[in-house]
C-alpha atoms as a PDB file:
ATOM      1  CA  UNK A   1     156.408  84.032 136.846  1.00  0.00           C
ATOM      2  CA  UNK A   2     156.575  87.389 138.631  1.00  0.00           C
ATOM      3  CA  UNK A   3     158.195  86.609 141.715  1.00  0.00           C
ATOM      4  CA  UNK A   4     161.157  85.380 142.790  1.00  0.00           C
ATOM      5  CA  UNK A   5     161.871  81.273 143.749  1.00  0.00           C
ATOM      6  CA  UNK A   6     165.154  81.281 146.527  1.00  0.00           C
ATOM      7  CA  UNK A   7     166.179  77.632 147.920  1.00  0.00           C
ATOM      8  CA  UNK A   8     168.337  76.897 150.800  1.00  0.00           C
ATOM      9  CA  UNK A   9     170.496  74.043 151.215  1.00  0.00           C
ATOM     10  CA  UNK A  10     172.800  72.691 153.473  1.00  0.00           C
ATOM     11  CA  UNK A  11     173.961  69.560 155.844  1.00  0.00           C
ATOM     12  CA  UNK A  12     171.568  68.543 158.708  1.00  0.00           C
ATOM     13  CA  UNK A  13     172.397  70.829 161.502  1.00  0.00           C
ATOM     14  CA  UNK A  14     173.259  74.109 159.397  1.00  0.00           C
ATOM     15  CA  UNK A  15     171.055  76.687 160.036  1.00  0.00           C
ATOM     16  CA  UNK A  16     168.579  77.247 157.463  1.00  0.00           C
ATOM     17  CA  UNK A  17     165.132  76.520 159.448  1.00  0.00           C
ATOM     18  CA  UNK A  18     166.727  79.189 162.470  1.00  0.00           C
ATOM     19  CA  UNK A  19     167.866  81.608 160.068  1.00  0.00           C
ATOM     20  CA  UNK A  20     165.406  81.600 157.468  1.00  0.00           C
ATOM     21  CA  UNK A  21     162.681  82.067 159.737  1.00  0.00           C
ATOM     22  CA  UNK A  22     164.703  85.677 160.903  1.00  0.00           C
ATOM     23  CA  UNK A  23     165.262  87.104 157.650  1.00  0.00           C
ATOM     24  CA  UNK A  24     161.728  86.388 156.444  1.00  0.00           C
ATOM     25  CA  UNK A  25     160.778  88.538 159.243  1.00  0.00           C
ATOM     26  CA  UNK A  26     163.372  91.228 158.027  1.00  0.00           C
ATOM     27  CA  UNK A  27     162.842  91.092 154.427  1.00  0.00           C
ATOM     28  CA  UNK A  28     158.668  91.006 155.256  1.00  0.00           C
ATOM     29  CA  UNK A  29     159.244  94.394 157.999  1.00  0.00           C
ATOM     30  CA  UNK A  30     161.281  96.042 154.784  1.00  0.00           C
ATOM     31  CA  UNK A  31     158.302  95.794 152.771  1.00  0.00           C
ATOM     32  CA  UNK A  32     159.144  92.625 150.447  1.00  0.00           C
ATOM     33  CA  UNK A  33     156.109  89.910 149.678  1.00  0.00           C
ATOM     34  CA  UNK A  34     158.066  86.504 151.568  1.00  0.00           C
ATOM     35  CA  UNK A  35     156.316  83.165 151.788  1.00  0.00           C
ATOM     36  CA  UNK A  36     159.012  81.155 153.875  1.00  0.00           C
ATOM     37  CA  UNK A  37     158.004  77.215 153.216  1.00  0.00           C
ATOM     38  CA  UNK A  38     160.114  73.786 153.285  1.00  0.00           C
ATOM     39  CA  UNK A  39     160.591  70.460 151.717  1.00  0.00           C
ATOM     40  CA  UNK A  40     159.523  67.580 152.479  1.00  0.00           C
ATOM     41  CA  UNK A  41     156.176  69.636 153.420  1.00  0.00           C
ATOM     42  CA  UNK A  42     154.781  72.912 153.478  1.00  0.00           C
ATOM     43  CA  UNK A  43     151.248  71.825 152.790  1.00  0.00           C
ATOM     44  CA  UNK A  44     149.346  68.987 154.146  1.00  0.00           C
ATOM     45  CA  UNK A  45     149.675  66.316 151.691  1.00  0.00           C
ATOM     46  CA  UNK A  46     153.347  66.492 150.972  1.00  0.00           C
ATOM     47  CA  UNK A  47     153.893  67.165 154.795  1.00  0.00           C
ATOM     48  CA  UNK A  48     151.986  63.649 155.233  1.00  0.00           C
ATOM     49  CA  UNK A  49     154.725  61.809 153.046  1.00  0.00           C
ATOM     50  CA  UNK A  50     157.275  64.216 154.914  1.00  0.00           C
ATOM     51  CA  UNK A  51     156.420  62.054 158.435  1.00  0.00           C
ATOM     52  CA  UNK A  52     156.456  58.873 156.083  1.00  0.00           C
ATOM     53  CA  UNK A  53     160.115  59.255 155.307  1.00  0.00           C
ATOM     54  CA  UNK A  54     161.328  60.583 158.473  1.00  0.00           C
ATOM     55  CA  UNK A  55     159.812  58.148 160.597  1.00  0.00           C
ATOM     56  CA  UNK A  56     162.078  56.648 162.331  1.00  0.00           C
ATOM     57  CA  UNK A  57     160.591  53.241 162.691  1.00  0.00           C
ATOM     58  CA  UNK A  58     160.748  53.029 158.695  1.00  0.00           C
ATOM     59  CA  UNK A  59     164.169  50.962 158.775  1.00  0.00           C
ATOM     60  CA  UNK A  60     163.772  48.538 155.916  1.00  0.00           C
ATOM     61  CA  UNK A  61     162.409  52.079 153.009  1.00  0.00           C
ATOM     62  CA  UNK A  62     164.518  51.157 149.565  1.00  0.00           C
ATOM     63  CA  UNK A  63     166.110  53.962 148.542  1.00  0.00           C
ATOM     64  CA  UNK A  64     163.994  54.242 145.366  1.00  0.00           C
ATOM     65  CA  UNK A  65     161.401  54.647 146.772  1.00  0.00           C
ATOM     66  CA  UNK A  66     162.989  57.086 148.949  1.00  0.00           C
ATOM     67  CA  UNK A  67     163.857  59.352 146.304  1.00  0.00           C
ATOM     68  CA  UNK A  68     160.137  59.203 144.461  1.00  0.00           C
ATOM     69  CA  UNK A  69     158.491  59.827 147.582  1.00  0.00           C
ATOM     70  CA  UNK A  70     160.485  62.896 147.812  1.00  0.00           C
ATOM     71  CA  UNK A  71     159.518  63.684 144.316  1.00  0.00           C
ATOM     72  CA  UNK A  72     155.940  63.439 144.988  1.00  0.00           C
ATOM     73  CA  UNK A  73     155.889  65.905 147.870  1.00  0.00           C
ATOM     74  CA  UNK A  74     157.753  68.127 146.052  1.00  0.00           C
ATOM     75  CA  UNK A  75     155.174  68.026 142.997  1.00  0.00           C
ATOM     76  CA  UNK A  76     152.191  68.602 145.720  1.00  0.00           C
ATOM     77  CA  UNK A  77     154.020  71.562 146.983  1.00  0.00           C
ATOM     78  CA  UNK A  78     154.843  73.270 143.863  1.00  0.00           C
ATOM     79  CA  UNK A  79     151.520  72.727 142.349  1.00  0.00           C
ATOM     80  CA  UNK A  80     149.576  73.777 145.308  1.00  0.00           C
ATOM     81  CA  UNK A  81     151.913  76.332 146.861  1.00  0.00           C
ATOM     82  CA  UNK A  82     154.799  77.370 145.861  1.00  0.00           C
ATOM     83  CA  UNK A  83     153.856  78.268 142.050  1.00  0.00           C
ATOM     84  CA  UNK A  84     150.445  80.213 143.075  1.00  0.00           C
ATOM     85  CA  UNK A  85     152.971  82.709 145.193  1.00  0.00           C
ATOM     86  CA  UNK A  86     155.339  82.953 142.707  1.00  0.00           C
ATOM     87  CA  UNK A  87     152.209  84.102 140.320  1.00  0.00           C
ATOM     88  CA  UNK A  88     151.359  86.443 143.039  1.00  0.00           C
ATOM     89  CA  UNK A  89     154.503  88.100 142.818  1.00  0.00           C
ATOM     90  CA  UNK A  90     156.377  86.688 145.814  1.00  0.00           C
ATOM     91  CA  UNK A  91     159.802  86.209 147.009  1.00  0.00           C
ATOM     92  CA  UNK A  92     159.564  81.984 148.014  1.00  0.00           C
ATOM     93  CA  UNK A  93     161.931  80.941 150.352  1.00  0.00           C
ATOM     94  CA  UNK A  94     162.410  77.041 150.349  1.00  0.00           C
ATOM     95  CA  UNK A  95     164.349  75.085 152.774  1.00  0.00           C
ATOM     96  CA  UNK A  96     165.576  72.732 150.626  1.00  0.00           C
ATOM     97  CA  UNK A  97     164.455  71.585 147.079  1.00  0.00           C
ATOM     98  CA  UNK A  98     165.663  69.539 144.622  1.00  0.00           C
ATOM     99  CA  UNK A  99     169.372  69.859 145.569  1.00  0.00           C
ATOM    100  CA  UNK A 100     168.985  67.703 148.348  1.00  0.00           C
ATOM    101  CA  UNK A 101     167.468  64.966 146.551  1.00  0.00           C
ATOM    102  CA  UNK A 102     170.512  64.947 144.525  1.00  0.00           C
ATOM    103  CA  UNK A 103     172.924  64.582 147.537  1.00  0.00           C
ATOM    104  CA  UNK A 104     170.751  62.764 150.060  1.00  0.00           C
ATOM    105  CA  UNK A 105     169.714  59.977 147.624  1.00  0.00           C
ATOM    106  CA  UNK A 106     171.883  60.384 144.634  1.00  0.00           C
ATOM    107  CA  UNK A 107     175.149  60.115 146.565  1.00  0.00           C
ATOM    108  CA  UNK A 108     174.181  59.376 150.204  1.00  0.00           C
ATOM    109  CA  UNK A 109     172.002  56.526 148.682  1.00  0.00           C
ATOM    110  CA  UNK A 110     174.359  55.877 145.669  1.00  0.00           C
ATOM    111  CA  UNK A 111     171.420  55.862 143.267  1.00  0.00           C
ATOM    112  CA  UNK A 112     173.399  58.621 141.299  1.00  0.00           C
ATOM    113  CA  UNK A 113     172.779  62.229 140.997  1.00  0.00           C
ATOM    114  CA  UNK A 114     171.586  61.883 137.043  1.00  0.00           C
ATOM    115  CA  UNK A 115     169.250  59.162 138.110  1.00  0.00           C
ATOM    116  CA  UNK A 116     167.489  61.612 140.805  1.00  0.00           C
ATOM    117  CA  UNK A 117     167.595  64.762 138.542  1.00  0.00           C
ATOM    118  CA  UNK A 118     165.418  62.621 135.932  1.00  0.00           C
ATOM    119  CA  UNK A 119     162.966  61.817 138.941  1.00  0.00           C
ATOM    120  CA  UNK A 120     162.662  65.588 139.794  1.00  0.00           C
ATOM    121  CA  UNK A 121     162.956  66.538 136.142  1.00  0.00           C
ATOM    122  CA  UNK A 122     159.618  64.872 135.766  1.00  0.00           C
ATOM    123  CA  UNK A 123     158.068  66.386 139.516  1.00  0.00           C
ATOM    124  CA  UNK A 124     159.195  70.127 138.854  1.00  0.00           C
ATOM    125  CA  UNK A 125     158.674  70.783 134.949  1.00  0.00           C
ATOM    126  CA  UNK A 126     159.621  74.122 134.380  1.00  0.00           C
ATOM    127  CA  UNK A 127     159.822  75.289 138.263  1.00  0.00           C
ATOM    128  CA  UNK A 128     163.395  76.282 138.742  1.00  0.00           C
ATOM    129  CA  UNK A 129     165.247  78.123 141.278  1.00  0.00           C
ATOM    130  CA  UNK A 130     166.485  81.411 140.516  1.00  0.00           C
ATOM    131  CA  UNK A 131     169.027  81.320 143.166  1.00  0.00           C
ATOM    132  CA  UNK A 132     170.137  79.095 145.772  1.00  0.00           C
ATOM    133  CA  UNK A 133     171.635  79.897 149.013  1.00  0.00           C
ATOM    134  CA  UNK A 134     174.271  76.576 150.393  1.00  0.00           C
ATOM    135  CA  UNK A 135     174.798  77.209 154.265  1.00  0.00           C
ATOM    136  CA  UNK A 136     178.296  75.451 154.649  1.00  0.00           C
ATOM    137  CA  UNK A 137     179.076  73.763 157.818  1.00  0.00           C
ATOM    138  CA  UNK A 138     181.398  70.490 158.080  1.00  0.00           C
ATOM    139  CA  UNK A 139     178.633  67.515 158.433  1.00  0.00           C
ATOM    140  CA  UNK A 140     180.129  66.656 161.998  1.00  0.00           C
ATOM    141  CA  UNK A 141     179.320  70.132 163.328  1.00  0.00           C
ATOM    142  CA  UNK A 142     175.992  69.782 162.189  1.00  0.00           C
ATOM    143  CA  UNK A 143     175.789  66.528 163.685  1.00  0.00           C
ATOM    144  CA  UNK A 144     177.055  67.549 166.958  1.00  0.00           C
ATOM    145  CA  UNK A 145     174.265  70.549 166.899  1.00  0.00           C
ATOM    146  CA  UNK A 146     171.809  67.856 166.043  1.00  0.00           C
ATOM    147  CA  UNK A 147     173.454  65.307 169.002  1.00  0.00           C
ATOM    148  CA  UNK A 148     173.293  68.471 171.631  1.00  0.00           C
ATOM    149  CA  UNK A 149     169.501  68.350 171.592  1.00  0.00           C
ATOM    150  CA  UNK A 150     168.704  71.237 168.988  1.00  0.00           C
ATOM    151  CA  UNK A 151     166.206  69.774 167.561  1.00  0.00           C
ATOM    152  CA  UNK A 152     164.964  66.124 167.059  1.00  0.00           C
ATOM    153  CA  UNK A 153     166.180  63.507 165.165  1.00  0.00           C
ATOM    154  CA  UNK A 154     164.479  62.385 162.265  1.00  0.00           C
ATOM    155  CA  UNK A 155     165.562  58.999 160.144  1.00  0.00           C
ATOM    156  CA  UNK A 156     168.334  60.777 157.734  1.00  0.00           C
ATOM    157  CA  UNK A 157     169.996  62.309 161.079  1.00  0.00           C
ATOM    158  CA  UNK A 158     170.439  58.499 162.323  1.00  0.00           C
ATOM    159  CA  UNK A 159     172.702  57.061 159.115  1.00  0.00           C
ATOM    160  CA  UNK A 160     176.155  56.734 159.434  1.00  0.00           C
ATOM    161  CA  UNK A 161     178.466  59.423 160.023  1.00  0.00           C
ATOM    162  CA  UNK A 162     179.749  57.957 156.273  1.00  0.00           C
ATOM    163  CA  UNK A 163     176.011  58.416 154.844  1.00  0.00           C
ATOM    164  CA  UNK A 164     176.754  62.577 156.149  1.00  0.00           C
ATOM    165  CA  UNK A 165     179.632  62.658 154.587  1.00  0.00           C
ATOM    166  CA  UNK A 166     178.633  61.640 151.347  1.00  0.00           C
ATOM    167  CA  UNK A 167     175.780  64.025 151.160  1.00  0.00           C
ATOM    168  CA  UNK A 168     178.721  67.023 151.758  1.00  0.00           C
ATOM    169  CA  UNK A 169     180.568  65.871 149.342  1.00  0.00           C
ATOM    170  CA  UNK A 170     177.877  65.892 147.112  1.00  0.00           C
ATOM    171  CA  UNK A 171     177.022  68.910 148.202  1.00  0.00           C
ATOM    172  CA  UNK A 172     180.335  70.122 146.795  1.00  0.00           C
ATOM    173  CA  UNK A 173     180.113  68.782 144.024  1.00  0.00           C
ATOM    174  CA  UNK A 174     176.705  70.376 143.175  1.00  0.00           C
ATOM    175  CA  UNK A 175     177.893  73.862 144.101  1.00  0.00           C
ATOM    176  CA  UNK A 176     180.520  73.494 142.229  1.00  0.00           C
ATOM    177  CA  UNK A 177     178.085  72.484 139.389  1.00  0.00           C
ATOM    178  CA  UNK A 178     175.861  74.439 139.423  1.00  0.00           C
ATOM    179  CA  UNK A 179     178.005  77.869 140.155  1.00  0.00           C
ATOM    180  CA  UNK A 180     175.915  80.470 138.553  1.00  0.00           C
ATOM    181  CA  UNK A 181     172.808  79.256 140.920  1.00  0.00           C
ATOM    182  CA  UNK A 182     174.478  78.340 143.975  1.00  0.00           C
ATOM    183  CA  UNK A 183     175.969  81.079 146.436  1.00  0.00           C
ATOM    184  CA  UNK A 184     177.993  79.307 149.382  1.00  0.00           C
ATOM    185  CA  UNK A 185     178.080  81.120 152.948  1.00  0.00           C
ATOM    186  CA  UNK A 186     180.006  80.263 156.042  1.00  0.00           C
ATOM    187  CA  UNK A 187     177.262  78.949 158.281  1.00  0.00           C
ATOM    188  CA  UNK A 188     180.034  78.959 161.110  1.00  0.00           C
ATOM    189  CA  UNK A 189     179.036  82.319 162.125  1.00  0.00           C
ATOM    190  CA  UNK A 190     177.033  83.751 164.583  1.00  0.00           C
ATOM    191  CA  UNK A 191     173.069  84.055 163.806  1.00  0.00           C
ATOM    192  CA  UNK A 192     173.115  87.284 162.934  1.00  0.00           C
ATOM    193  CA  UNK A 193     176.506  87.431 160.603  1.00  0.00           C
ATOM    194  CA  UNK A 194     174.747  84.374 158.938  1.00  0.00           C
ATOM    195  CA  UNK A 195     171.185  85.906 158.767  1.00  0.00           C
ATOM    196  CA  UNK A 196     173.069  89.406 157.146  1.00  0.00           C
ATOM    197  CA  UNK A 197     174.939  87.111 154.537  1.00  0.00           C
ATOM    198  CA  UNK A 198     171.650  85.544 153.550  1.00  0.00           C
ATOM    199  CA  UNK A 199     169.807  88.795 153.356  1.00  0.00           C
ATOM    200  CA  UNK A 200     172.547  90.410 150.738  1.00  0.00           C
ATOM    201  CA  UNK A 201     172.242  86.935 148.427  1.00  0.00           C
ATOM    202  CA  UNK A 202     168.532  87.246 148.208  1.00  0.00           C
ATOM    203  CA  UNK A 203     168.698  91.558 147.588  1.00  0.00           C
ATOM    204  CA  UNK A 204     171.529  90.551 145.090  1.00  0.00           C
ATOM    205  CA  UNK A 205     169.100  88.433 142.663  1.00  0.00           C
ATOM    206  CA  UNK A 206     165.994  90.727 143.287  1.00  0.00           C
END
């Protein structure tokens, strides 16, 4: 594929949808084909099953089931969006991918992170990242960004403050397997310190 595929992961509360929305906007005024898109979503069948598994009222979901409807958005999306652009010779930034799966239901579910890669092993095929961008931020600041009216809660932002920490510690553990892809920043920054150590990542793997 011509272009380039760039993921960004993170706990709830990080960053990434504020920030990657900014240097999309820089990197696009520079000159640089961007498509900025996000998971569970970023076309209208996988954003349906995105309001299916955020829904708050959807208490009793197993986590199987969890995890493959995740899967199946994120086949939708590739198939329909994300792999067309790459084609086309774009950068594609994606607010999450396959990482999270990993953490949010293969730890924070305790399905197990081998389990979920086979799931999305199956959804992606040969669709990999070629970098991936982890904004790191304790889970309970995120939280308390999340808590302070930010933005809205969704079903995931409700678990346990246990469930949160889980998923960062998985989250360390996948960064610290998958090294060569995975770049860590300090999310703890200001906007623009953040934005500016997103934008060098991405120029880095261009």
């Amino acid at each position: 594929m011509k272009g380039k595929f760039i993921t960004l992961e993170g706990p709830d509360g990080s960053g990434k949808t504020t920030v990657s929305k900014i240097v999309v906007e820089q990197l696009q005024m520079e000159g640089y084909k961007v498509l900025l898109t996000r998971e569970p979503g970023g076309i209208d069948i996988a954003e349906q099953i995105r309001k299916i598994i955020l829904d708050t009222n959807n208490i009793t979901m197993d986590a199987r089931t969890e995890a493959l409807l995740y899967a199946a958005a994120r086949r939708q999306h590739l198939v329909e969006k994300v792999a067309p652009a790459l084609n086309d010779g774009y950068i594609v930034i994606c607010d999450r991918f396959v990482d999270s799966s990993l953490v949010y239901q293969g730890v924070g579910r305790k399905i197990g992170i081998e389990e979920v890669y086979q799931i999305n092993q199956f959804a992606i095929g040969n669709i990999k990242p070629d970098a991936t961008i982890f904004f790191d931020l304790p889970y309970e600041v995120g939280l308390a960004r999340i808590n302070n009216g930010e933005r809205v809660a969704d079903r995931l932002d409700l678990e346990s403050d246990d469930f949160h920490k889980d998923v960062y510690n998985g989250y360390m553990t996948i960064c610290e397997k998958y090294a060569e892809r995975i770049t860590k920043i300090d999310a703890s920054k200001t906007i623009d310190e953040v934005v500016a150590q997103v934008i060098n990542v991405i120029k880095s793997k261009l």
